[in-house]
Each structure stands twice: as C-alpha cells, then as structure tokens.
Protein backbone atom coordinates (compact mmCIF):
# COMPACT_ATOMS: atom_id res chain seq x y z
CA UNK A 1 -35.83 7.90 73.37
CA UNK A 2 -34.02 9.34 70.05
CA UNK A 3 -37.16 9.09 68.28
CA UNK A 4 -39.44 10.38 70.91
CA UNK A 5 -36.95 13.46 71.32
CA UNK A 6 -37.25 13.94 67.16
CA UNK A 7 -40.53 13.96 66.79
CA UNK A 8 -40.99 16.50 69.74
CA UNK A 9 -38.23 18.39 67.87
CA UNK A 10 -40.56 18.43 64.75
CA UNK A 11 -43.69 19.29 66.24
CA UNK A 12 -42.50 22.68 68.36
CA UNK A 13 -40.52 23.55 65.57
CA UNK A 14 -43.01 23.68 62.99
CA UNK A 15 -45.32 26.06 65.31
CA UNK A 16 -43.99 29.66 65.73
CA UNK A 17 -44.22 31.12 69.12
CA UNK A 18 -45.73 34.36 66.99
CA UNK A 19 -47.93 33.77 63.78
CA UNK A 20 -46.66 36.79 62.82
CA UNK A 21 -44.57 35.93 59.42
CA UNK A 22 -42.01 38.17 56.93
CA UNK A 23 -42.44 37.58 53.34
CA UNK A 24 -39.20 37.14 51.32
CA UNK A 25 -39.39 36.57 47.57
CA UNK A 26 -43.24 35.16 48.07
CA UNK A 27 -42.10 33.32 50.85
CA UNK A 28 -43.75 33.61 54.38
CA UNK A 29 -41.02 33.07 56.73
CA UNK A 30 -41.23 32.39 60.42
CA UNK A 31 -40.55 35.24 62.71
CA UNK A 32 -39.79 32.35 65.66
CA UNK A 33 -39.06 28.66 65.66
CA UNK A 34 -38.42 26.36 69.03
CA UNK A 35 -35.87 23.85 69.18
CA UNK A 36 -35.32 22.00 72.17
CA UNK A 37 -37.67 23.96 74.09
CA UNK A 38 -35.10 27.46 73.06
CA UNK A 39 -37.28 29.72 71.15
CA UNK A 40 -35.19 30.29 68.27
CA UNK A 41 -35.67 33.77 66.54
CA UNK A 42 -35.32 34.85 62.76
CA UNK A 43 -31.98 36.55 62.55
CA UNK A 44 -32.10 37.07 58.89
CA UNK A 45 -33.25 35.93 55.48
CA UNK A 46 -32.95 36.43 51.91
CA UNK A 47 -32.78 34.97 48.31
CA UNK A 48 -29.85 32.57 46.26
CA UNK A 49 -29.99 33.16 43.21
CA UNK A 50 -28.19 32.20 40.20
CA UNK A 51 -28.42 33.93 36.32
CA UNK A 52 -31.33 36.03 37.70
CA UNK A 53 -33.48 33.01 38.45
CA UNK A 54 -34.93 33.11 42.86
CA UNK A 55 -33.37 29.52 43.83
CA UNK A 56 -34.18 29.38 47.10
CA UNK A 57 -34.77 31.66 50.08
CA UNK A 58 -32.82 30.98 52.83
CA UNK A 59 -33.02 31.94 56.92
CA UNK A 60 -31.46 31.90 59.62
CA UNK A 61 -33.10 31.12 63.25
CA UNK A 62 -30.90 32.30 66.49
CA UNK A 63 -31.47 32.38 70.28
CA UNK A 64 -30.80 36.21 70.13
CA UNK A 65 -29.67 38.73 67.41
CA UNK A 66 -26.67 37.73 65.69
CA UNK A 67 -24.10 40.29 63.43
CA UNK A 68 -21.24 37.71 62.50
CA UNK A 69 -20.27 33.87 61.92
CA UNK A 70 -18.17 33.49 64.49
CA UNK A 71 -21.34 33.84 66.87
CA UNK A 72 -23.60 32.05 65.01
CA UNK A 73 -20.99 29.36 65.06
CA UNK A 74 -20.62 29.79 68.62
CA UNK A 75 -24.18 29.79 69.60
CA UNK A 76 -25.46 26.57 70.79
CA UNK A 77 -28.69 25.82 68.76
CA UNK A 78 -29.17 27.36 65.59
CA UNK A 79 -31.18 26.74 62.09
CA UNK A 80 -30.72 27.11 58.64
CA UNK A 81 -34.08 27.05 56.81
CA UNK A 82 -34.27 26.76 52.45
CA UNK A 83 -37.88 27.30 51.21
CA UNK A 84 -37.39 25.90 47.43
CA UNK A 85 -38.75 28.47 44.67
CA UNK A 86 -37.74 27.52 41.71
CA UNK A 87 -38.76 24.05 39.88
CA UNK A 88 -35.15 24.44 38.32
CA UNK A 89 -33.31 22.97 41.64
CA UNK A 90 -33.24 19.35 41.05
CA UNK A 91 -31.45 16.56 43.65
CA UNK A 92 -28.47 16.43 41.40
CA UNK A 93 -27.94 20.09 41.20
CA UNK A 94 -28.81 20.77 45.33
CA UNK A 95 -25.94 17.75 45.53
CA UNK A 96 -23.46 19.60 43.17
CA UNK A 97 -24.21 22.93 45.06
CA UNK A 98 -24.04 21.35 48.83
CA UNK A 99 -20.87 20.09 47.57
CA UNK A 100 -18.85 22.61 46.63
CA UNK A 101 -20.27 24.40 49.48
CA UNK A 102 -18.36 21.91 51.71
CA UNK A 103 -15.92 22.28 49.48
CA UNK A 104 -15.66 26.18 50.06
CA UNK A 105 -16.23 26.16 53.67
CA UNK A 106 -13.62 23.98 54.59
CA UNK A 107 -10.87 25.05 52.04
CA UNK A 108 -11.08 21.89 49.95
CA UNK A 109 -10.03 19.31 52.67
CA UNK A 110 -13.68 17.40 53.26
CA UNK A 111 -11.55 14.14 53.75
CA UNK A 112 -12.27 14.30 57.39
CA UNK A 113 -15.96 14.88 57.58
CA UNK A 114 -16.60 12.98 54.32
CA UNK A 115 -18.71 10.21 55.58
CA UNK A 116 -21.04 13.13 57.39
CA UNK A 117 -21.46 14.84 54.37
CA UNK A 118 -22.09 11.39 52.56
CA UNK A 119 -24.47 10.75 54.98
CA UNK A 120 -25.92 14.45 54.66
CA UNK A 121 -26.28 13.54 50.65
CA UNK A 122 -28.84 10.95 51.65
CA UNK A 123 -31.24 14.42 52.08
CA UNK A 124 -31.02 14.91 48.22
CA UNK A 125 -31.81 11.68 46.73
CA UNK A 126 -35.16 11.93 46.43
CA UNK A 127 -37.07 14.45 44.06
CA UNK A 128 -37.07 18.17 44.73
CA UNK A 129 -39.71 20.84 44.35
CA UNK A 130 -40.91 24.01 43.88
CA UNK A 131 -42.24 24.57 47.17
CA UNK A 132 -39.72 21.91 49.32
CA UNK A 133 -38.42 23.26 52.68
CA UNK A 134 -35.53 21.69 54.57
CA UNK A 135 -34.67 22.63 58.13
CA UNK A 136 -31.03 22.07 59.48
CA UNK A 137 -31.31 22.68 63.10
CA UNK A 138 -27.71 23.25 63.77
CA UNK A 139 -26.85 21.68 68.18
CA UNK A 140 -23.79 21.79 69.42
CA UNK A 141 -24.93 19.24 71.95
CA UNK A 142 -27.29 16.55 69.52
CA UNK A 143 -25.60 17.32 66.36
CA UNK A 144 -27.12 18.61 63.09
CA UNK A 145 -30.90 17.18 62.59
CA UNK A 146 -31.67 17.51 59.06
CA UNK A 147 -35.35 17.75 58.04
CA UNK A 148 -36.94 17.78 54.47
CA UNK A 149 -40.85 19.01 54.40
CA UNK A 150 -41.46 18.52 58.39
CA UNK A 151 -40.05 15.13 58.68
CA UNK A 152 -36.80 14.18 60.26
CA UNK A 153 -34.55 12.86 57.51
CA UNK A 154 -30.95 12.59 59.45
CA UNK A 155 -29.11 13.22 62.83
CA UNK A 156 -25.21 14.04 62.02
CA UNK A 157 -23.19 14.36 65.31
CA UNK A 158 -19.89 16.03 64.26
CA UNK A 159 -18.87 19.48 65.56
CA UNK A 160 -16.74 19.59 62.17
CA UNK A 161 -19.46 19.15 60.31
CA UNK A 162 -21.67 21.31 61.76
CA UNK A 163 -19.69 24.22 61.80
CA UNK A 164 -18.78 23.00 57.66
CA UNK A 165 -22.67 23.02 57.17
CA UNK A 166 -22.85 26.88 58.59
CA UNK A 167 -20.34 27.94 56.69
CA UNK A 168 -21.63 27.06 53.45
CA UNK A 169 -24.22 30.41 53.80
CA UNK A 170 -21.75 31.90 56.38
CA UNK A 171 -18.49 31.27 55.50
CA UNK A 172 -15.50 33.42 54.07
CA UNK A 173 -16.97 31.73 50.82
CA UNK A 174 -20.42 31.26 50.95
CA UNK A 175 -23.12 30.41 48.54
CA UNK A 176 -23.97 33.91 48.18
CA UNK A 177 -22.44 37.14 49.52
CA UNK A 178 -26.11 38.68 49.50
CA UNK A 179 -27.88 36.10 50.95
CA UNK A 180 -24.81 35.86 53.85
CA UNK A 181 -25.25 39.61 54.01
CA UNK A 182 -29.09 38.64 54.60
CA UNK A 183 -29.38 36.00 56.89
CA UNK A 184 -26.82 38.29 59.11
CA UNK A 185 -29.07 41.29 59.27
CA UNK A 186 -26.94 43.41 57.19
C-alpha cells in the first residue's frame, strides 16, 4: 500500500494544477504542486548562492500563503523544492552543506535525529547535476518523502526531523537569509 500511495504521490505532484510557471534564475518553477490530493501552492522562491556563483534555486510549496516559520512549520503538508544550477554542487559538498544545516537548525545537538539524517544522506550518494531537482514533501502525518529527479528516494517519519529539515532554509540560521527572505514572500 506504501508503494502504491508513493507513486500516486509522484505522479500528482509532478503535474501542476496551473501550467502557468515563474522563472527564477532560468528556472521555471511551479506555480502549484498536489500532495496528497492538497493542492500545494508556491509560497516563495529564490536563489543560494555562494562567492557569487547561482547554487541552487530553492521553493517553497504551501496549502495557503505563508509570512513566517512558525506556520510553515505548523502547516500540515508542505515542500521544499532545489532545482540544481550550477555543475559546481557535487554529493560531497550537498552532504557538507545539508549537514551543517542540521547542524544550524537544531543548535548543534543532531544526536537525537542522527539516524534520520543518516538515512536522509542516502539522497546524496549518488552523482549530482546541473539540472537535478529534489522534492522534500514535508507531512506531518507520513513523514518527510524525499525525491531526487521524480523518483521517490526515502520516507523519514520523525516530527524532529522534519521540522530540522525546514529549518535548514527557515530557521533562525538558515542556508541563506535571502533565499529565507524568498521562499517567505518577503
């Protein structure tokens, strides 16, 4: 039944309610995903980048129009969408990065969620692209599903973790102050 309910979970949310797209950075962006049959809408979106080089552009899908964290946290399905844009991003270096971002969002004490962001790791073994996209469709009910190009890689169920995983763009100490700043609205 898991499986059936993931790959209904990737096929309506890989086709927008609206074909109707906003480029960031080059980057056609979904106006709409659905996720669990909840239309999730783009909140926000906007570029990480590091020594003037576009890493990344990353969004953020809600059920309705969302100003803060706390009520993106607090919402019950959200998603976190990177488009990859630079050829510079390799596994090691999206590993280094996710990891200090749990690092950062949970004030240095990972020890309890450590084998969920282990697990999470598992998303950045193999090669990355210019051009990769991963999806973290963020349920407070089913946990985090974690997909890389489309296809399913991971289901994490920990509340801890999920709200960890937000807070990496979201946090007090995101990735990015712009790109939090972004993906709010702001």
């Amino acid at each position: 039944m898991k499986f059936i309910s993931t790959i209904v979970i990737a096929a309506t949310l890989f086709l927008p309610l609206s074909l109707q797209a906003k480029e960031v950075a080059g980057v056609e962006v979904n106006e709409t995903l659905t996720f669990n049959e909840q239309p999730l809408v783009l909140n926000g979106a906007g570029v990480r980048s590091k020594f003037f080089i576009d890493l990344y552009v990353g969004s953020l899908y809600v059920p309705t129009t969302l100003d803060n964290t706390a009520a993106v946290i607090a919402a019950d399905n959200v998603a976190v969408r990177l488009n990859i844009t630079s050829g510079m991003i390799t596994a090691d270096k999206m590993k280094d990065a996710i990891n200090e971002g749990f690092d950062d969002a949970t004030d240095g004490n990972t020890a309890a969620i450590q084998p969920q962001i282990d697990q999470f790791m598992g998303l950045f073994s193999a090669e990355i692209v210019d051009g990769d996209q991963f999806t973290f469709l963020a349920s407070k009910a089913s946990g985090v599903t974690a997909f890389k190009n489309g296809t399913a890689q991971a289901t994490i169920i920990s509340e801890p973790f999920r709200q960890a995983l937000l807070n990496i763009w979201l946090g007090d100490e995101p990735a990015q102050n712009s790109l939090k700043k972004a993906m709010l609205g702001k």
